[in-house]
PDB file of N, CA and C in Angstrom:
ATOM      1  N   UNK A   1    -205.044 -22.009 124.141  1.00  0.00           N
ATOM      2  CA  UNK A   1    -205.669 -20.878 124.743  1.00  0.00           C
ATOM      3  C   UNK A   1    -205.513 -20.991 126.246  1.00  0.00           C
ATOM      4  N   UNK A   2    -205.350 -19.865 127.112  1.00  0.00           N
ATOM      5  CA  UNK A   2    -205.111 -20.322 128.448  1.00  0.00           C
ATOM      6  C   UNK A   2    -204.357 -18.968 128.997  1.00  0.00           C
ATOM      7  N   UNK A   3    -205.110 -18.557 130.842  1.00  0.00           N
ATOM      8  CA  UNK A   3    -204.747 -17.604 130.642  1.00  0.00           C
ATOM      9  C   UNK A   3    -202.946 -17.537 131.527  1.00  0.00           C
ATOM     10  N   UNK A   4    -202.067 -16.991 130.622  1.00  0.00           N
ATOM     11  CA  UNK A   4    -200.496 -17.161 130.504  1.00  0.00           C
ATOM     12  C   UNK A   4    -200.015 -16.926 132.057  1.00  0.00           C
ATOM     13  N   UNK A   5    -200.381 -15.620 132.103  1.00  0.00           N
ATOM     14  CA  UNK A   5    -200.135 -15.060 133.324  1.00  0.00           C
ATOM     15  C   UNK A   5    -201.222 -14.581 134.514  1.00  0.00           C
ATOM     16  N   UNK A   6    -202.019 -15.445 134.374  1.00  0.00           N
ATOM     17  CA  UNK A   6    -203.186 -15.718 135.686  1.00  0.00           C
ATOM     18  C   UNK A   6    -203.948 -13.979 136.260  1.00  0.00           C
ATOM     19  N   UNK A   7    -203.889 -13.538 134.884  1.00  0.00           N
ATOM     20  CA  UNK A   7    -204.481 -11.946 135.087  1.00  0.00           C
ATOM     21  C   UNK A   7    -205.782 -12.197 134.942  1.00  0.00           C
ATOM     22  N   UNK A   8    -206.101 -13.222 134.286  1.00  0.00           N
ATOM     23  CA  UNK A   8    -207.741 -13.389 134.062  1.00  0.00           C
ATOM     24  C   UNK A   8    -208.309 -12.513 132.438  1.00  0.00           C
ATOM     25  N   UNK A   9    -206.860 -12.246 132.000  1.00  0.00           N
ATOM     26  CA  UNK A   9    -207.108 -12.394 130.578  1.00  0.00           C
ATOM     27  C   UNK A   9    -206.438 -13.439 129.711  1.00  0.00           C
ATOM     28  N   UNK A  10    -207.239 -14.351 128.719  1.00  0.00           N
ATOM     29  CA  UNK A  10    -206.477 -15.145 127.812  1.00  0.00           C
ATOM     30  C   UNK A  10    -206.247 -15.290 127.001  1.00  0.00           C
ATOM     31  N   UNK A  11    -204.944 -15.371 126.717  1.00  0.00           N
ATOM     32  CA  UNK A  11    -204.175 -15.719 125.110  1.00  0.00           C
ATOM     33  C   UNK A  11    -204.097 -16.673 124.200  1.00  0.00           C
ATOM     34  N   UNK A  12    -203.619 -16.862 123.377  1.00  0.00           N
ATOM     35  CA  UNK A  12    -203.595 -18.013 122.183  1.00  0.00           C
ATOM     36  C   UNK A  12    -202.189 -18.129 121.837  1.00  0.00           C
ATOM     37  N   UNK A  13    -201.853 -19.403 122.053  1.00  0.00           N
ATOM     38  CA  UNK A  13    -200.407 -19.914 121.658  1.00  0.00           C
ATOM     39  C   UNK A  13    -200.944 -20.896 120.232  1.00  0.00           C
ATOM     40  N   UNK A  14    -200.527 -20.289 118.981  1.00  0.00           N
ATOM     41  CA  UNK A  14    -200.647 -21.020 117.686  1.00  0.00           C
ATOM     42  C   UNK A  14    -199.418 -21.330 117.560  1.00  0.00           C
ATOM     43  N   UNK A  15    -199.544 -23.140 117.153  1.00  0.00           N
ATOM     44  CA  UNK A  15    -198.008 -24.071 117.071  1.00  0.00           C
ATOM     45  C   UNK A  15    -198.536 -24.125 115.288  1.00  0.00           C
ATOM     46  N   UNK A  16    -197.786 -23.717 114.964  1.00  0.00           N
ATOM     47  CA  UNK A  16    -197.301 -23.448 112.615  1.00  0.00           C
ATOM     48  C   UNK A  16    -196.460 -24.718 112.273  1.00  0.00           C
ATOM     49  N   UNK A  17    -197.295 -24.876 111.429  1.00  0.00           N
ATOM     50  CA  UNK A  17    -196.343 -26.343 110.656  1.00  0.00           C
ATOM     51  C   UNK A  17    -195.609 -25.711 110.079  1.00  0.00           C
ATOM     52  N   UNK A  18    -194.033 -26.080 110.131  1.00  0.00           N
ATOM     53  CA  UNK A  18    -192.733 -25.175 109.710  1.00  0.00           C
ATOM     54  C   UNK A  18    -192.395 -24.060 110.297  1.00  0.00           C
ATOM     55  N   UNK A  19    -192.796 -23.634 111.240  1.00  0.00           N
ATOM     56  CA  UNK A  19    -192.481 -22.319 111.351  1.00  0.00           C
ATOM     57  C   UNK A  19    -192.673 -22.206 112.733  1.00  0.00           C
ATOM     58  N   UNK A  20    -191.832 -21.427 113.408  1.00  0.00           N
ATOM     59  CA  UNK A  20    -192.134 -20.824 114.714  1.00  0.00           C
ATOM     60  C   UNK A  20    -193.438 -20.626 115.861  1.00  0.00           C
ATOM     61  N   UNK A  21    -193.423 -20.997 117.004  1.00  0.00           N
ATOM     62  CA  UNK A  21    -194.942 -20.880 117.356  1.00  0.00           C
ATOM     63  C   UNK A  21    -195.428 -19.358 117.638  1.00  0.00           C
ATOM     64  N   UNK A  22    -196.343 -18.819 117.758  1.00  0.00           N
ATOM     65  CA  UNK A  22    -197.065 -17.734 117.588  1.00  0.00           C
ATOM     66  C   UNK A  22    -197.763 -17.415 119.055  1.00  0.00           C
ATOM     67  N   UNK A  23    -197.491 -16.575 120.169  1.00  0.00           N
ATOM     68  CA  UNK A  23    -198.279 -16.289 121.014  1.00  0.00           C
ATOM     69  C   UNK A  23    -199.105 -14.887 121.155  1.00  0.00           C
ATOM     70  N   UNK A  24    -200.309 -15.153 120.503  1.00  0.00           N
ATOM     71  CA  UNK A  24    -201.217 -13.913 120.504  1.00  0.00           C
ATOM     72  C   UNK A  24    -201.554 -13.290 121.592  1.00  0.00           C
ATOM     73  N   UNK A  25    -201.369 -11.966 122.050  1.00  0.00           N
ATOM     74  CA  UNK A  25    -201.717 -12.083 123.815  1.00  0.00           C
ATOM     75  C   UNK A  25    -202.736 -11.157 123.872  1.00  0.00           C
ATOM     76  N   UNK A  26    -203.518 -10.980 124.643  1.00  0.00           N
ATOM     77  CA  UNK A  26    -204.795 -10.165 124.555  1.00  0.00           C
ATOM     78  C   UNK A  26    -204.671  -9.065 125.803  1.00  0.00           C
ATOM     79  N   UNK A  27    -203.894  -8.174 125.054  1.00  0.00           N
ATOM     80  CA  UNK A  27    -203.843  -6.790 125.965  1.00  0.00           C
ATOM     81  C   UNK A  27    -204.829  -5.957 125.609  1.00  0.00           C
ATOM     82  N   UNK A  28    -206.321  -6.386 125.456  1.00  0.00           N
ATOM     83  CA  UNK A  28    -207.243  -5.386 126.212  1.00  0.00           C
ATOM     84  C   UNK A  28    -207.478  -5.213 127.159  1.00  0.00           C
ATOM     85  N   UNK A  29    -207.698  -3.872 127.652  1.00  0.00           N
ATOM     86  CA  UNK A  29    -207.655  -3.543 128.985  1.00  0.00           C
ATOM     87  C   UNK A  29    -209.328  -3.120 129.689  1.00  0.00           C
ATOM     88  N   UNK A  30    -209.372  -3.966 130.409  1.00  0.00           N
ATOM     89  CA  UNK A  30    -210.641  -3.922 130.813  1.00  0.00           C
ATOM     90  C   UNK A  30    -210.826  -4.328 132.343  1.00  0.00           C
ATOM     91  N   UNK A  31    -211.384  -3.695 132.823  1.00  0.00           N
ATOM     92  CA  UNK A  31    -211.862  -3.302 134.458  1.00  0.00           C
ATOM     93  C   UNK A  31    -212.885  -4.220 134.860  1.00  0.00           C
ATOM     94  N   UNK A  32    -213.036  -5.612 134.428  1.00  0.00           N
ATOM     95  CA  UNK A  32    -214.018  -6.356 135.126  1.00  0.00           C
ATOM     96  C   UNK A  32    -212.817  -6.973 136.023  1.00  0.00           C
ATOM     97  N   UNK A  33    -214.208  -7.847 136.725  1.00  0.00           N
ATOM     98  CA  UNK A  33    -213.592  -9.025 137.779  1.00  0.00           C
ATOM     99  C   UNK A  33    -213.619  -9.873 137.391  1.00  0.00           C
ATOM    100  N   UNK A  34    -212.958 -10.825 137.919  1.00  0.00           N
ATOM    101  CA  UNK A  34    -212.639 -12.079 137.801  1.00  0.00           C
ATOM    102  C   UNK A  34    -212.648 -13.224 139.353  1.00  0.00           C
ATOM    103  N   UNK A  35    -213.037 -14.268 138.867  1.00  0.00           N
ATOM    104  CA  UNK A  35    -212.980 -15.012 140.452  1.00  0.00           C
ATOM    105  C   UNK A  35    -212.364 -16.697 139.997  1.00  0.00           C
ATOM    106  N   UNK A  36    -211.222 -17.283 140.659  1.00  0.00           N
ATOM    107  CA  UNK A  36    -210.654 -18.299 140.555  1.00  0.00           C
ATOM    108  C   UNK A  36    -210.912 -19.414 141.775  1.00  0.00           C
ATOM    109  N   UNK A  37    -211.309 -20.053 141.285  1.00  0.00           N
ATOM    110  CA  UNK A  37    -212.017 -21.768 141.963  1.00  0.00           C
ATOM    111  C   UNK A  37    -210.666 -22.591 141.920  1.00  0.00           C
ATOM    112  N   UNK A  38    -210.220 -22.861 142.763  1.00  0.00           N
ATOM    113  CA  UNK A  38    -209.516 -24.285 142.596  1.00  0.00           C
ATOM    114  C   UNK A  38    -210.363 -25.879 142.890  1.00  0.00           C
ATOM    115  N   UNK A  39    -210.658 -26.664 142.739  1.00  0.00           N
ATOM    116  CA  UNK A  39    -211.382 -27.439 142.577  1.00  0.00           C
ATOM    117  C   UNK A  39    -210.395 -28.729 143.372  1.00  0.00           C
ATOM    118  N   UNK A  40    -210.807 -29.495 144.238  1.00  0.00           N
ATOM    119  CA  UNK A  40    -210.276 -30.631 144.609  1.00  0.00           C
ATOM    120  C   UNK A  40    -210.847 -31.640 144.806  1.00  0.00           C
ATOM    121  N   UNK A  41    -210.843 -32.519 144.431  1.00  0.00           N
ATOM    122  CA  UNK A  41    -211.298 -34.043 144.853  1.00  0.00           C
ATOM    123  C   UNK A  41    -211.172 -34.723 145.623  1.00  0.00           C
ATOM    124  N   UNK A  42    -211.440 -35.845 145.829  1.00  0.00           N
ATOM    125  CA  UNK A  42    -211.155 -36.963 146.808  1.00  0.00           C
ATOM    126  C   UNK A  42    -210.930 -38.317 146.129  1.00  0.00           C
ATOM    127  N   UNK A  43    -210.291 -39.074 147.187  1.00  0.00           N
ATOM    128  CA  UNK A  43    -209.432 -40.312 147.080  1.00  0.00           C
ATOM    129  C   UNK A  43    -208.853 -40.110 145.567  1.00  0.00           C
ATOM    130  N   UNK A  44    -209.482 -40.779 144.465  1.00  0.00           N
ATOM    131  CA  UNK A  44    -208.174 -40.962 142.733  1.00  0.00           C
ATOM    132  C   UNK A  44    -208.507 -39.440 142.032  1.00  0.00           C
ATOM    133  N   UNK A  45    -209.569 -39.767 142.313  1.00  0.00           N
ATOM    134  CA  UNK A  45    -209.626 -38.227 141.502  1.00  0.00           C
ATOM    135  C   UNK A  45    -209.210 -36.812 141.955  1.00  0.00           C
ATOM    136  N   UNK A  46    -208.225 -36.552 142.752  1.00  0.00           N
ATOM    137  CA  UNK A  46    -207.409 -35.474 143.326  1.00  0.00           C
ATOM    138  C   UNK A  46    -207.553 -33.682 142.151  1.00  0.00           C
ATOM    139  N   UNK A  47    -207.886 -34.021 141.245  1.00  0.00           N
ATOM    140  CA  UNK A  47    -208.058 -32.939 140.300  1.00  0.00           C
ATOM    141  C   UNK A  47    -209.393 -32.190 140.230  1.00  0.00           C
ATOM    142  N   UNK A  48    -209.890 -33.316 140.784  1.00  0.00           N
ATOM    143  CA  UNK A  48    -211.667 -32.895 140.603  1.00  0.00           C
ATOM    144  C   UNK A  48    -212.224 -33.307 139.395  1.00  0.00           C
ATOM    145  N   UNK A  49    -211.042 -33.819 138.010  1.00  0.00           N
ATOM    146  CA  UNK A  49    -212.083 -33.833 136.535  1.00  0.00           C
ATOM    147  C   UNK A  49    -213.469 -34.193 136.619  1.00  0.00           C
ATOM    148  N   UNK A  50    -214.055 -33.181 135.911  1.00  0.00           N
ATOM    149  CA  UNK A  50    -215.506 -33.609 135.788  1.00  0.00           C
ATOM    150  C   UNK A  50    -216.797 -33.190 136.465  1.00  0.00           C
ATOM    151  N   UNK A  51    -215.508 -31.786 137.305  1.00  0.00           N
ATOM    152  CA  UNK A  51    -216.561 -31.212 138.387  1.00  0.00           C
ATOM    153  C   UNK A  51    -217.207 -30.076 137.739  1.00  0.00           C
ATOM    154  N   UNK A  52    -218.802 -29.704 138.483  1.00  0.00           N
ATOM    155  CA  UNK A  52    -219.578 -28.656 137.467  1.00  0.00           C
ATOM    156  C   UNK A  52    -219.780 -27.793 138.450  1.00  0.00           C
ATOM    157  N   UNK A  53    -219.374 -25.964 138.234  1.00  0.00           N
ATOM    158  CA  UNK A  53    -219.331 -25.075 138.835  1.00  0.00           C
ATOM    159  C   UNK A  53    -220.532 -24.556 138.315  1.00  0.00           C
ATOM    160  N   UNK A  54    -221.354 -23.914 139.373  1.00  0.00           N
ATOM    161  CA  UNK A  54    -222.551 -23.433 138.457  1.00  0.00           C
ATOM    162  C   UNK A  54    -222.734 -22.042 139.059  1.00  0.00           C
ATOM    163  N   UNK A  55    -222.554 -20.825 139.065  1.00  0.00           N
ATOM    164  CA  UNK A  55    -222.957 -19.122 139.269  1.00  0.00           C
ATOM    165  C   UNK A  55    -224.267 -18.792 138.765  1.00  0.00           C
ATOM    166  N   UNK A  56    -224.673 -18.354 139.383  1.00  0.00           N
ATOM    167  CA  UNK A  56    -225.739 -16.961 139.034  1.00  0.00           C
ATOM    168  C   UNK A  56    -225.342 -15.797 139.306  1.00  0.00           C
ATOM    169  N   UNK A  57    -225.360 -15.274 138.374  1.00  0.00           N
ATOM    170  CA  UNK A  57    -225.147 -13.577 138.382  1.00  0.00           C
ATOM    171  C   UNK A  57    -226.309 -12.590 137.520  1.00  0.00           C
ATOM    172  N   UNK A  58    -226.908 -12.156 138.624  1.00  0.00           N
ATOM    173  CA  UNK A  58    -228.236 -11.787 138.327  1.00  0.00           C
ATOM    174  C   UNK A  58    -229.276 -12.650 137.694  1.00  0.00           C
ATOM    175  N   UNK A  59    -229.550 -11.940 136.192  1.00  0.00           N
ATOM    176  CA  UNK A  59    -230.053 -12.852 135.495  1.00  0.00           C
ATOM    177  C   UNK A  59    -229.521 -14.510 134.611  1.00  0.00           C
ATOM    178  N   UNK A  60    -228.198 -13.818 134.653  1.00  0.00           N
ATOM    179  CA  UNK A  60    -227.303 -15.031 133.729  1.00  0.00           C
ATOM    180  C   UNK A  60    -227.219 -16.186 135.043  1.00  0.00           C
ATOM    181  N   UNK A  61    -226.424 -17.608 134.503  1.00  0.00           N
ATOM    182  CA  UNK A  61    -226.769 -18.588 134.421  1.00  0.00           C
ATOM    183  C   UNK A  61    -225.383 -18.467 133.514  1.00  0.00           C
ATOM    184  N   UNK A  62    -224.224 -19.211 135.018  1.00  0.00           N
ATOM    185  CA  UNK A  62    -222.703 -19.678 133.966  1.00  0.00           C
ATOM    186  C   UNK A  62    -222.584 -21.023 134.465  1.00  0.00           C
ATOM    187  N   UNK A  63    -222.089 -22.040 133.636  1.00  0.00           N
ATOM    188  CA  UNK A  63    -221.557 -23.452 133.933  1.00  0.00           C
ATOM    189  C   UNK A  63    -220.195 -23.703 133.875  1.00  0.00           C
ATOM    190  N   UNK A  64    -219.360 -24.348 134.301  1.00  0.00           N
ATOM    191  CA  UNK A  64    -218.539 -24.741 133.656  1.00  0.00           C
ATOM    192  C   UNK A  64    -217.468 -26.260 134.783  1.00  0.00           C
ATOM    193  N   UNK A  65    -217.148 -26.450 133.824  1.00  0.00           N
ATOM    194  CA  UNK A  65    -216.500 -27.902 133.942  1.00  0.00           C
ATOM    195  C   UNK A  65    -214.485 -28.144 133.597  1.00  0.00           C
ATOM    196  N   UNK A  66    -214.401 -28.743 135.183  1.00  0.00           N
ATOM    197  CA  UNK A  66    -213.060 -28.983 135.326  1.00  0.00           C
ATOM    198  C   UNK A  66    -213.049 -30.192 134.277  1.00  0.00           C
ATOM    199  N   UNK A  67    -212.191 -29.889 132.998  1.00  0.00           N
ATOM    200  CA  UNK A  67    -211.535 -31.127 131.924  1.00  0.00           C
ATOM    201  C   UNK A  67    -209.847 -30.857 132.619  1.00  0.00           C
ATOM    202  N   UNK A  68    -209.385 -31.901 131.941  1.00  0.00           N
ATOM    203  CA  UNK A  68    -207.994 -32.365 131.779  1.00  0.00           C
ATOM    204  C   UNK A  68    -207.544 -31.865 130.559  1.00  0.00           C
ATOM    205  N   UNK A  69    -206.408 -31.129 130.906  1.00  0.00           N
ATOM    206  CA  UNK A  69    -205.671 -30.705 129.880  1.00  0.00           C
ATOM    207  C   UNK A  69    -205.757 -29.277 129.325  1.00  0.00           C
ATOM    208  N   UNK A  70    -206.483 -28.528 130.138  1.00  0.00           N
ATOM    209  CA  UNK A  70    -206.378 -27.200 130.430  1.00  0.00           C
ATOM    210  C   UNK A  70    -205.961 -26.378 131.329  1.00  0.00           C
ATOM    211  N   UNK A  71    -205.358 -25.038 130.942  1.00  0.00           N
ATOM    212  CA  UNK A  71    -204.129 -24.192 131.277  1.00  0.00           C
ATOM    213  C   UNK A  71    -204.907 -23.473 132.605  1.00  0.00           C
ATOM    214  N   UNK A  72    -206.042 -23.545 132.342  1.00  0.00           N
ATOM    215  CA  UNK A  72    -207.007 -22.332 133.386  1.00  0.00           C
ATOM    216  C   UNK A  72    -207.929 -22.944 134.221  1.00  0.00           C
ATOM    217  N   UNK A  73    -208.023 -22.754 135.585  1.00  0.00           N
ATOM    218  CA  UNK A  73    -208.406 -23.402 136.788  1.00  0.00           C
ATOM    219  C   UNK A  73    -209.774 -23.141 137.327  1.00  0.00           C
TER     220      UNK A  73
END
């Protein structure tokens, strides 16, 4: 999952035992925003893994966390 082309919508690449891989792409079209964090670290950890972004937007309450090994930033 990951978004392909950095539109801030994301797709699904399914890898098929025997068979060809599968990229589902999610062309709904929808008029929100989107906002991209790049995240950097210091001295070994240059990636940031492990860093926690935290938003408020209005009432909500979003988290989320730089892992390794994902397509989306």
């Amino acid at each position: 999952m990951g978004d392909f082309w950095n539109n801030g919508q994301r797709s699904v690449l399914v890898a098929n035992v025997n068979a060809k891989p599968v990229l589902l792409i999610n062309s709904v079209v929808s008029h929100n925003h989107w906002v991209e964090l790049r995240t950097i670290g210091t001295k070994s950890n240059r990636d940031a893994i492990g860093a926690k972004i935290m938003v408020q937007a209005g009432k909500r309450a979003l988290v989320g966390e730089v892992r390794n090994g994902s397509s989306s930033r």
